[in-house]
Structures are given as structure tokens and as C-alpha cells.
PDB file of N, CA and C in Angstrom:
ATOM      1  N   UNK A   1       0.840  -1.166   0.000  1.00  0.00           N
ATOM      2  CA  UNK A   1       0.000   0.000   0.000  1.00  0.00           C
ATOM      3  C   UNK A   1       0.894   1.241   0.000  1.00  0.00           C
ATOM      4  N   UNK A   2       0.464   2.235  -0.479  1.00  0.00           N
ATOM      5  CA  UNK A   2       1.554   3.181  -0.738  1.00  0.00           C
ATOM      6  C   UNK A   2       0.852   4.808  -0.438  1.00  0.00           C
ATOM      7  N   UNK A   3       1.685   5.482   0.118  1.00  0.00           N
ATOM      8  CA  UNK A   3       1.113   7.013   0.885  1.00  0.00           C
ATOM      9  C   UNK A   3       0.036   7.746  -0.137  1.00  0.00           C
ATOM     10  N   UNK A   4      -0.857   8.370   0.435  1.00  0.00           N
ATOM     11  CA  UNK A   4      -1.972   9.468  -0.735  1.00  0.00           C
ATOM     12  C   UNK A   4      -1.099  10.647  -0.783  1.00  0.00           C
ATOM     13  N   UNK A   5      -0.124  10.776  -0.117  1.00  0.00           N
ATOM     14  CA  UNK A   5       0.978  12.061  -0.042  1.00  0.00           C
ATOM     15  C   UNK A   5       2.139  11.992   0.580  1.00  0.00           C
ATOM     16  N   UNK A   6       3.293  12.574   0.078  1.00  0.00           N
ATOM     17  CA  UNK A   6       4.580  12.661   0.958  1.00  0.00           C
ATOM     18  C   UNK A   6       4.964  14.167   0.414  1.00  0.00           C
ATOM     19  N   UNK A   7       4.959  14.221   2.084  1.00  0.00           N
ATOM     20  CA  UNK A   7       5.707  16.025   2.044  1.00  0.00           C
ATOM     21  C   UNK A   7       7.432  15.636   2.858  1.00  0.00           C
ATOM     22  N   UNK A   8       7.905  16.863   2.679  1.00  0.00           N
ATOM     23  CA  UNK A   8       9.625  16.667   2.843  1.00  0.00           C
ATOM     24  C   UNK A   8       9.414  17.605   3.441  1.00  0.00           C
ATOM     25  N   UNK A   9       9.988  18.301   4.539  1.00  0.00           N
ATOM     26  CA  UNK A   9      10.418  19.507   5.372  1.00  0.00           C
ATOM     27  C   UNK A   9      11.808  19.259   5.638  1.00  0.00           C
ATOM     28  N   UNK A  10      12.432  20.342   5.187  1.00  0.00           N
ATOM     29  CA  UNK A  10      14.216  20.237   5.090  1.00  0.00           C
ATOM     30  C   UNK A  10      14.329  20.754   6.531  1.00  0.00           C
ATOM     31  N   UNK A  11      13.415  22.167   6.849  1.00  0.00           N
ATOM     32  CA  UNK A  11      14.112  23.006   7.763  1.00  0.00           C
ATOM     33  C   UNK A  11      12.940  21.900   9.230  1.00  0.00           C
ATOM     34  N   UNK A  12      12.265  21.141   9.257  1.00  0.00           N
ATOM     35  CA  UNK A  12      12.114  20.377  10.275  1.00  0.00           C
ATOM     36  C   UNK A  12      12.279  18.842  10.333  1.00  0.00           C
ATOM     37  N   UNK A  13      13.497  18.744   9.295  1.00  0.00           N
ATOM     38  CA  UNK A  13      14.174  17.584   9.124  1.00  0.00           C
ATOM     39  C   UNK A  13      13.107  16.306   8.990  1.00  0.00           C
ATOM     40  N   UNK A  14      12.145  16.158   8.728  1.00  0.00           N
ATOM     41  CA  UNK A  14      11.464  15.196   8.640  1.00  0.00           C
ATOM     42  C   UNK A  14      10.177  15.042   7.229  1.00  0.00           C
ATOM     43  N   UNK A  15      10.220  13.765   7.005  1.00  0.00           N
ATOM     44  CA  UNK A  15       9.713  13.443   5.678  1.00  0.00           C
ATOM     45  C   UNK A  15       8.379  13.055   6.330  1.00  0.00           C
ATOM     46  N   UNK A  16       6.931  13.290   5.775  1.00  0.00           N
ATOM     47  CA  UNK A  16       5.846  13.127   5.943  1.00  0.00           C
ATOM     48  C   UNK A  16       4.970  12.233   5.211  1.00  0.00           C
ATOM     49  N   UNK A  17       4.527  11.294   6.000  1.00  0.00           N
ATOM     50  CA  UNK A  17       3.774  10.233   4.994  1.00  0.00           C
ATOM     51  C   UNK A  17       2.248  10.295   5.187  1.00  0.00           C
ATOM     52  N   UNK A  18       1.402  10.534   4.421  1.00  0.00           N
ATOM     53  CA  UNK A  18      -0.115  10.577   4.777  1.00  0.00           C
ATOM     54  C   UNK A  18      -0.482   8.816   3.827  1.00  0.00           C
ATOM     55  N   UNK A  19      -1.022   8.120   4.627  1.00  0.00           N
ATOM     56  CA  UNK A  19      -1.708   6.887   4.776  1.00  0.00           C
ATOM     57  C   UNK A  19      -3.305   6.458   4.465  1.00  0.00           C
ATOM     58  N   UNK A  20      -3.427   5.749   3.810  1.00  0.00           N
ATOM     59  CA  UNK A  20      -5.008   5.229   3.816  1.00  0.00           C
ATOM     60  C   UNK A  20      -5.507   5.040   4.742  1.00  0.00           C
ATOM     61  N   UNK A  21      -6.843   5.884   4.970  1.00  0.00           N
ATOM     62  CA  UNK A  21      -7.517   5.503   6.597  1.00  0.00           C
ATOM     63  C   UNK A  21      -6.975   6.809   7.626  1.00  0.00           C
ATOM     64  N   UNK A  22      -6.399   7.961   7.276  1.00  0.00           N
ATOM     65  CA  UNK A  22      -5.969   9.072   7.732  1.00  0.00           C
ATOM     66  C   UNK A  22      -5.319   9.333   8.501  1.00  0.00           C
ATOM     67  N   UNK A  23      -4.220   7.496   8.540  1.00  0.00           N
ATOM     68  CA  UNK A  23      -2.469   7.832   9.451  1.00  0.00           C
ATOM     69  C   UNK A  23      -1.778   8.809   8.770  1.00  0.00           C
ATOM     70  N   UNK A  24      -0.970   9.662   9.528  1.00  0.00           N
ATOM     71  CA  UNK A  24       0.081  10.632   8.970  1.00  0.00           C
ATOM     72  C   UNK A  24       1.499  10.000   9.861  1.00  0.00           C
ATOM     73  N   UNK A  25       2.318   9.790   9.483  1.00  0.00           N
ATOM     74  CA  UNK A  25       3.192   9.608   9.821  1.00  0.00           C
ATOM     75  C   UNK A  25       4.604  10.561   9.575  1.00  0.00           C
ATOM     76  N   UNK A  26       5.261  10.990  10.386  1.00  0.00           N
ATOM     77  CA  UNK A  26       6.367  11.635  10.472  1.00  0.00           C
ATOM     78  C   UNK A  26       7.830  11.052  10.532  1.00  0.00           C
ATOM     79  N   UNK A  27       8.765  10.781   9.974  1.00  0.00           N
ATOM     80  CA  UNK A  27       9.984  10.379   9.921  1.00  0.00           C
ATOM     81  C   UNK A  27      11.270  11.302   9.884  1.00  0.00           C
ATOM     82  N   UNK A  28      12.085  11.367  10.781  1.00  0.00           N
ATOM     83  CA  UNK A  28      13.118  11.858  10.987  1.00  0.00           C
ATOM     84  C   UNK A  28      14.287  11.920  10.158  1.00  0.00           C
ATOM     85  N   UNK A  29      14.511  12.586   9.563  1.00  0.00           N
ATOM     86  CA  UNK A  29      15.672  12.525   8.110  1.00  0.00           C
ATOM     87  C   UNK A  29      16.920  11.633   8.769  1.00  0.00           C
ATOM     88  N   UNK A  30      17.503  12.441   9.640  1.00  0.00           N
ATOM     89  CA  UNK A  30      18.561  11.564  10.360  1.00  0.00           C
ATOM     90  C   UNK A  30      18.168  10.203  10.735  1.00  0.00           C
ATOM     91  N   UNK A  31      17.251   9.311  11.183  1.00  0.00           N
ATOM     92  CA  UNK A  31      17.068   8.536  11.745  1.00  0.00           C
ATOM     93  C   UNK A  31      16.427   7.678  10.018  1.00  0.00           C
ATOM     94  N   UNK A  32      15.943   8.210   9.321  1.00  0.00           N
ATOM     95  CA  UNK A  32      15.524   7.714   7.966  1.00  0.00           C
ATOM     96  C   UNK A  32      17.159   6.966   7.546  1.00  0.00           C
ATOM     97  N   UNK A  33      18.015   8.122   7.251  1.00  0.00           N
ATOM     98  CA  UNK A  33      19.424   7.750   6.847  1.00  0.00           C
ATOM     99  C   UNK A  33      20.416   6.463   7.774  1.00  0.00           C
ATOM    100  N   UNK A  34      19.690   6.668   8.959  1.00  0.00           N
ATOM    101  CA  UNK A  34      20.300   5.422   9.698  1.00  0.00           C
ATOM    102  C   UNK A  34      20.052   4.199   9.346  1.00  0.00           C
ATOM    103  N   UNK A  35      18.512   4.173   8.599  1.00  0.00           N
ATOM    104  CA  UNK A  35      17.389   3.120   8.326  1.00  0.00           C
ATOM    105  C   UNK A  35      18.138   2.772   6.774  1.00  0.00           C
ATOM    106  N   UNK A  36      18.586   3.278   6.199  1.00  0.00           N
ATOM    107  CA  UNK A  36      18.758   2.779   4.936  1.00  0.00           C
ATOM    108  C   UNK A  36      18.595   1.732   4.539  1.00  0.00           C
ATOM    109  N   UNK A  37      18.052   0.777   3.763  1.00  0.00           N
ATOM    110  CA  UNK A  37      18.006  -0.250   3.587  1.00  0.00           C
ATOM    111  C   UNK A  37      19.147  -0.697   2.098  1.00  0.00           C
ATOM    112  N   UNK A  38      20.053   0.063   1.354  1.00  0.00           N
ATOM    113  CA  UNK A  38      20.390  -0.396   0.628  1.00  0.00           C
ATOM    114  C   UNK A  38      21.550  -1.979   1.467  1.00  0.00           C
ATOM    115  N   UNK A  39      21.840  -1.870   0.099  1.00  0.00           N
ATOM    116  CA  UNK A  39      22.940  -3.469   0.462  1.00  0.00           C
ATOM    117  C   UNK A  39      24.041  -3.187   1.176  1.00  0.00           C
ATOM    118  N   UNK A  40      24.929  -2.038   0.944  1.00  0.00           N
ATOM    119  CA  UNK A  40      26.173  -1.208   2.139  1.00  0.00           C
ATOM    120  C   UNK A  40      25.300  -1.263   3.474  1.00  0.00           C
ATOM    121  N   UNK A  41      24.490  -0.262   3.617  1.00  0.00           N
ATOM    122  CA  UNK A  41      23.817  -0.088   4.789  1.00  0.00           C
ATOM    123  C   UNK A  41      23.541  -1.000   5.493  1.00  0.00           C
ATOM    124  N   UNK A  42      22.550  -1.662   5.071  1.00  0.00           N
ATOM    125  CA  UNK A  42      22.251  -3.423   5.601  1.00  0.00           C
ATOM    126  C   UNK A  42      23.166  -4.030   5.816  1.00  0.00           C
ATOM    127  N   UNK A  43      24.309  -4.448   5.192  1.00  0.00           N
ATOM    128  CA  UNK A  43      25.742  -4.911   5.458  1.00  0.00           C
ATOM    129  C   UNK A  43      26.348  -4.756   6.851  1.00  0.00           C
ATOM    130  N   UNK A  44      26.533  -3.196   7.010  1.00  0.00           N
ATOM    131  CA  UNK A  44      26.948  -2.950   7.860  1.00  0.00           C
ATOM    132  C   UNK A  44      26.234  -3.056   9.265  1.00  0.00           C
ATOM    133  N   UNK A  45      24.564  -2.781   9.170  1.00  0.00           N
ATOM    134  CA  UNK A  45      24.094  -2.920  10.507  1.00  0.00           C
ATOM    135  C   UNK A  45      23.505  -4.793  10.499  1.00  0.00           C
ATOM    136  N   UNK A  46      23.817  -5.490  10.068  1.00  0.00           N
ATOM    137  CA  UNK A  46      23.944  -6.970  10.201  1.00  0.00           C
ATOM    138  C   UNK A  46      25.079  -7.376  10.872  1.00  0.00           C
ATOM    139  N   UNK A  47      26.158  -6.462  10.753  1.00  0.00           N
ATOM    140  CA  UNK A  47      27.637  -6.831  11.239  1.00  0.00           C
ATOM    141  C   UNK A  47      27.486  -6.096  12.884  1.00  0.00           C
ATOM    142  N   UNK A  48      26.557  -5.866  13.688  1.00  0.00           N
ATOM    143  CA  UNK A  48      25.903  -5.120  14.686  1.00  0.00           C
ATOM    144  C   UNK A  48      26.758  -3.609  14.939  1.00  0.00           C
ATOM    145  N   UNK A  49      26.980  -3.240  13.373  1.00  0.00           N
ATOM    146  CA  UNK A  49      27.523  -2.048  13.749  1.00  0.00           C
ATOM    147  C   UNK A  49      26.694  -0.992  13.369  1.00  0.00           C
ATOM    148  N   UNK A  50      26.481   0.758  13.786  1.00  0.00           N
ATOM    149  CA  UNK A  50      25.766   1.793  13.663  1.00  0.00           C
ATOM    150  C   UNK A  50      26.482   2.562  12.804  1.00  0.00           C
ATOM    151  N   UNK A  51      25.610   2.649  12.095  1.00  0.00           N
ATOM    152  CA  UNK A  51      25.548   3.789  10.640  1.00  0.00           C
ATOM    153  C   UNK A  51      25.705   4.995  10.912  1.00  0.00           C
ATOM    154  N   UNK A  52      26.663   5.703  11.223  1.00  0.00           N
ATOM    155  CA  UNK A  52      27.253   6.946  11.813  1.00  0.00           C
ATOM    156  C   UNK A  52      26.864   8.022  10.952  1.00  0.00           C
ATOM    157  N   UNK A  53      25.562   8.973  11.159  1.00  0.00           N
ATOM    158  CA  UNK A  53      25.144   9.981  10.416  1.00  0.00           C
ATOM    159  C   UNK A  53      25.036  11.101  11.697  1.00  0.00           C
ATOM    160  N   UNK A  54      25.205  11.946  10.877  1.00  0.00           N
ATOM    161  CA  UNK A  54      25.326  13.256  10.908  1.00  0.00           C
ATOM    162  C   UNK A  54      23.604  14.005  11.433  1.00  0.00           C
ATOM    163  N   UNK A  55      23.405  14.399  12.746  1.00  0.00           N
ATOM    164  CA  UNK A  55      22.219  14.907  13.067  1.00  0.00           C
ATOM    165  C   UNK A  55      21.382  15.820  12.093  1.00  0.00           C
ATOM    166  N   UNK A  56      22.549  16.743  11.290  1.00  0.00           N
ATOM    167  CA  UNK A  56      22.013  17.750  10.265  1.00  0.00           C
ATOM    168  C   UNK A  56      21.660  17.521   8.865  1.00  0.00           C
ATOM    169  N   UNK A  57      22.058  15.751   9.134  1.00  0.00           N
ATOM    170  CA  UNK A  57      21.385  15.606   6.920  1.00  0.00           C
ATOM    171  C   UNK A  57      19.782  15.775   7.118  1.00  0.00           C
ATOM    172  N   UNK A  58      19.966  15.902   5.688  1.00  0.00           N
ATOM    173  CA  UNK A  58      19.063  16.352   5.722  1.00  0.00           C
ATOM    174  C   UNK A  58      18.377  15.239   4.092  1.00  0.00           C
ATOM    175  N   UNK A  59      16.804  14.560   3.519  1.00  0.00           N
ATOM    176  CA  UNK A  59      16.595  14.389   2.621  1.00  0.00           C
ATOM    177  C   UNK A  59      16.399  15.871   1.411  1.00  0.00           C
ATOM    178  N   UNK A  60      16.739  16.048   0.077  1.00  0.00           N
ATOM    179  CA  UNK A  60      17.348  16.488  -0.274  1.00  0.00           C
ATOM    180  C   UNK A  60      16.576  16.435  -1.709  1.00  0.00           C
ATOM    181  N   UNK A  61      16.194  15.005  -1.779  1.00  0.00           N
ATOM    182  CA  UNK A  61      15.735  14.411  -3.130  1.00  0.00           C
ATOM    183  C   UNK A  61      14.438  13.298  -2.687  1.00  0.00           C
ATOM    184  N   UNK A  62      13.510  13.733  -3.753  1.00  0.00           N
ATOM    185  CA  UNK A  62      12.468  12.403  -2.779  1.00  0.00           C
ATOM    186  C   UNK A  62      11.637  11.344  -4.418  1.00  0.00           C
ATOM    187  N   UNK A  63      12.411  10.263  -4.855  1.00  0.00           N
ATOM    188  CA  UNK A  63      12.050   9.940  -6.330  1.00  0.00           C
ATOM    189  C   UNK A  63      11.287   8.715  -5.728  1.00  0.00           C
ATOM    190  N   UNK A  64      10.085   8.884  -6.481  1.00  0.00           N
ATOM    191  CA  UNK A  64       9.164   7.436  -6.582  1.00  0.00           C
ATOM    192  C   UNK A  64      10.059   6.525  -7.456  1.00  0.00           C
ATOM    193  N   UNK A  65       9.604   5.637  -7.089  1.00  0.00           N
ATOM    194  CA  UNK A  65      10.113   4.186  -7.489  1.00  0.00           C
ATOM    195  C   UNK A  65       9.154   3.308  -7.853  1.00  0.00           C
ATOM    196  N   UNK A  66       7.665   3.406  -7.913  1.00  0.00           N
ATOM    197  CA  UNK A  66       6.807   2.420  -7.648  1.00  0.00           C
ATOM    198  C   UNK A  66       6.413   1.654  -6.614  1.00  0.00           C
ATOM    199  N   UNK A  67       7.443   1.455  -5.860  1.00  0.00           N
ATOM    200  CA  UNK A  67       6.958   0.183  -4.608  1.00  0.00           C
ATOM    201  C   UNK A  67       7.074   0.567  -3.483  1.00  0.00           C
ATOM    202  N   UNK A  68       7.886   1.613  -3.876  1.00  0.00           N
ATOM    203  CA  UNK A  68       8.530   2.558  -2.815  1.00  0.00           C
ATOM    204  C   UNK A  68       9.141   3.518  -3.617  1.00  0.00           C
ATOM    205  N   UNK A  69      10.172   4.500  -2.480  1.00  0.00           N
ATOM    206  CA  UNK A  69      10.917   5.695  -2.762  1.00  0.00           C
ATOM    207  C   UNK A  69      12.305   5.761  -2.597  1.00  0.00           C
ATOM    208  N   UNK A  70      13.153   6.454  -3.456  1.00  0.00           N
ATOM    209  CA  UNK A  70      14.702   6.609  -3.125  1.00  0.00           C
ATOM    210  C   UNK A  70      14.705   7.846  -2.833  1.00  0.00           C
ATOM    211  N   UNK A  71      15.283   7.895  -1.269  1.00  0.00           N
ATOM    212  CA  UNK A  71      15.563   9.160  -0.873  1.00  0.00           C
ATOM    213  C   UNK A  71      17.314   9.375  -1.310  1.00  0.00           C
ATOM    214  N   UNK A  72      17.351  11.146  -1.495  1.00  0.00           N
ATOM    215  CA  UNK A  72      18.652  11.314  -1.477  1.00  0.00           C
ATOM    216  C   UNK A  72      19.228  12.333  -0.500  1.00  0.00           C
ATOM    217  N   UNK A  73      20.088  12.071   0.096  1.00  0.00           N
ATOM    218  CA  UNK A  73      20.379  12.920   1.472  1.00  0.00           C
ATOM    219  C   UNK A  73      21.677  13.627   0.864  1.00  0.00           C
ATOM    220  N   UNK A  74      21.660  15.094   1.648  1.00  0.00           N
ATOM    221  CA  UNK A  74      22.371  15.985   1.931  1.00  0.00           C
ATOM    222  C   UNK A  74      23.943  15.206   2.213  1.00  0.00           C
ATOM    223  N   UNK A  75      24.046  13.831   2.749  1.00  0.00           N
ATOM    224  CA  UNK A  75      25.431  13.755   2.288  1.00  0.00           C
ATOM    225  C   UNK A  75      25.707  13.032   1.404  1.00  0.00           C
ATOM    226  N   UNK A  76      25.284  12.935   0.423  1.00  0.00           N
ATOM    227  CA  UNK A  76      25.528  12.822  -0.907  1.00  0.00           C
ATOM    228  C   UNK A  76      25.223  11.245  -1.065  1.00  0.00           C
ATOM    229  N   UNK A  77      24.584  10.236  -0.415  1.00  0.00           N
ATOM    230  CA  UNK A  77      23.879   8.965  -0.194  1.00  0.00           C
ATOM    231  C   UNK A  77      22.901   9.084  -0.707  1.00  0.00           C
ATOM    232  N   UNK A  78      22.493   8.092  -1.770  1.00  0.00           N
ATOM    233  CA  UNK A  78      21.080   7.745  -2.344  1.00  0.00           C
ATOM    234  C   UNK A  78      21.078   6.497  -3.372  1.00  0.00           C
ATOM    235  N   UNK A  79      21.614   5.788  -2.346  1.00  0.00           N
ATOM    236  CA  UNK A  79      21.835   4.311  -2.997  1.00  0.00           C
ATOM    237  C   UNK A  79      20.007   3.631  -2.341  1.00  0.00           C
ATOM    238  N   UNK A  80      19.750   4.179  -1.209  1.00  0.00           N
ATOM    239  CA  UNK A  80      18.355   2.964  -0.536  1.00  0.00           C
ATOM    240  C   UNK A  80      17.307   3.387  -2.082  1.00  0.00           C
ATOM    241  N   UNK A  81      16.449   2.188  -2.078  1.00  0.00           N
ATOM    242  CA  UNK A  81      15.164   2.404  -2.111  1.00  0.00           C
ATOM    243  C   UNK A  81      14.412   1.918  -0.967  1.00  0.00           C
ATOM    244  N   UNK A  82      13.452   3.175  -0.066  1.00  0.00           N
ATOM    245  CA  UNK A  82      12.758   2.252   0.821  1.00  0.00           C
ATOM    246  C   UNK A  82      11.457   1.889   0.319  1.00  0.00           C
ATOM    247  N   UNK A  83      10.961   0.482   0.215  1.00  0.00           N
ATOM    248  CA  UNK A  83       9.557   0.396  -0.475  1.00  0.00           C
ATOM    249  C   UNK A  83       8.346   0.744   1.042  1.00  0.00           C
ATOM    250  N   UNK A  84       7.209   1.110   0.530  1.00  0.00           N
ATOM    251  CA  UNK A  84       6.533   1.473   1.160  1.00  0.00           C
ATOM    252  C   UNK A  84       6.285   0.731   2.475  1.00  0.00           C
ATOM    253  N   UNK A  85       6.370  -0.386   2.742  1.00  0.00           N
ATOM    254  CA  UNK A  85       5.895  -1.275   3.727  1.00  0.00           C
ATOM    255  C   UNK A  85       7.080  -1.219   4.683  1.00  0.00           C
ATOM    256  N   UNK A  86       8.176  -0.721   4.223  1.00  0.00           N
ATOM    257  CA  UNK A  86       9.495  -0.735   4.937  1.00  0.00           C
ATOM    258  C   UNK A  86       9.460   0.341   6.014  1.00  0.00           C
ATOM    259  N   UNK A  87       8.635   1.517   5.505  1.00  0.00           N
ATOM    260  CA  UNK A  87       8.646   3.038   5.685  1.00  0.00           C
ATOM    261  C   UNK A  87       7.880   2.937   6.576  1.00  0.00           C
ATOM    262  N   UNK A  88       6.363   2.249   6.065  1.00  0.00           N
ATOM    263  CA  UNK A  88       5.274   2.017   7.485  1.00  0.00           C
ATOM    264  C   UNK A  88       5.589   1.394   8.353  1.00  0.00           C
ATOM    265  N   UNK A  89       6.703   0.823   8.551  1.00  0.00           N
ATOM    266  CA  UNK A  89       6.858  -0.272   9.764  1.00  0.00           C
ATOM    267  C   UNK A  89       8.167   0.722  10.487  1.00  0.00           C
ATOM    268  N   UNK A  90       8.819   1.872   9.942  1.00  0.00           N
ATOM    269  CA  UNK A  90       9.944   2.195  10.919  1.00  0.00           C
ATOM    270  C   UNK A  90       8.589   3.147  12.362  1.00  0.00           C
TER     271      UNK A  90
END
């Protein structure tokens, strides 16, 4: 299932998901970038280590994908796609 809207707020660091059934959900850019799901990212937090980001990234770029979205962050990362079900469950 996939958002009726996504808003981005740079200057309150958080990406906005509006939901079927009238959840809104709020996500934290920094804490999004921790979440990454690409294959580096995942790699590394399987190996029980933490994805060392920066409190001030910020998303930057916000591209549909179909199943989901590739965010691109302020430090120059935009390898994830997160698909939608990934996003509703952080």
C-alpha cells in the first residue's frame, strides 16, 4: 500500500507520509538515513555495527520508485530504495 501524499520539510528535518484511513506519519531525516536499507547499509548494521550519520542531513531528493521511494540525502547517499511497507513499519 503506498502514501496518498509525501511532504519533505528540510528546515524540520522530517519526511511526511499521509496513509489510507488518515495515518500521517512523520519520519526523521537523520534517523531515515540510519534506516537505509540499501545493500552497504544493511551490510553494515547486520555486522551489529551503527551507521554513523550526521544529526544535520538532511533528505534532499524524494524519487518514486513504484513500490517505494529513493531518498537522497544531503550527504551525498542515495543508494536505498525504501519500499513502502518498509517506511510504514519504521
Amino acid at each position: 500500500m503506498s502514501p496518498l501524499a509525501i511532504g519533505n520539510s528540510r528546515d524540520k528535518g522530517e519526511l511526511r507520509l499521509e496513509w489510507p484511513g488518515g495515518r500521517e506519519q512523520r519520519l526523521d531525516h537523520a534517523q531515515l538515513r540510519r534506516q537505509c536499507p540499501c545493500s552497504q547499509c544493511r551490510a553494515f548494521r547486520l555486522q551489529g555495527l551503527t551507521v554513523q550519520v550526521d544529526p544535520r542531513v538532511r533528505v534532499v531528493g524524494v524519487n518514486a520508485r513504484g513500490y517505494g521511494v529513493q531518498l537522497v540525502f544531503s550527504d551525498g547517499h542515495e543508494r536505498g530504495i525504501f519500499p513502502w511497507a518498509y517506511l510504514a513499519g519504521l
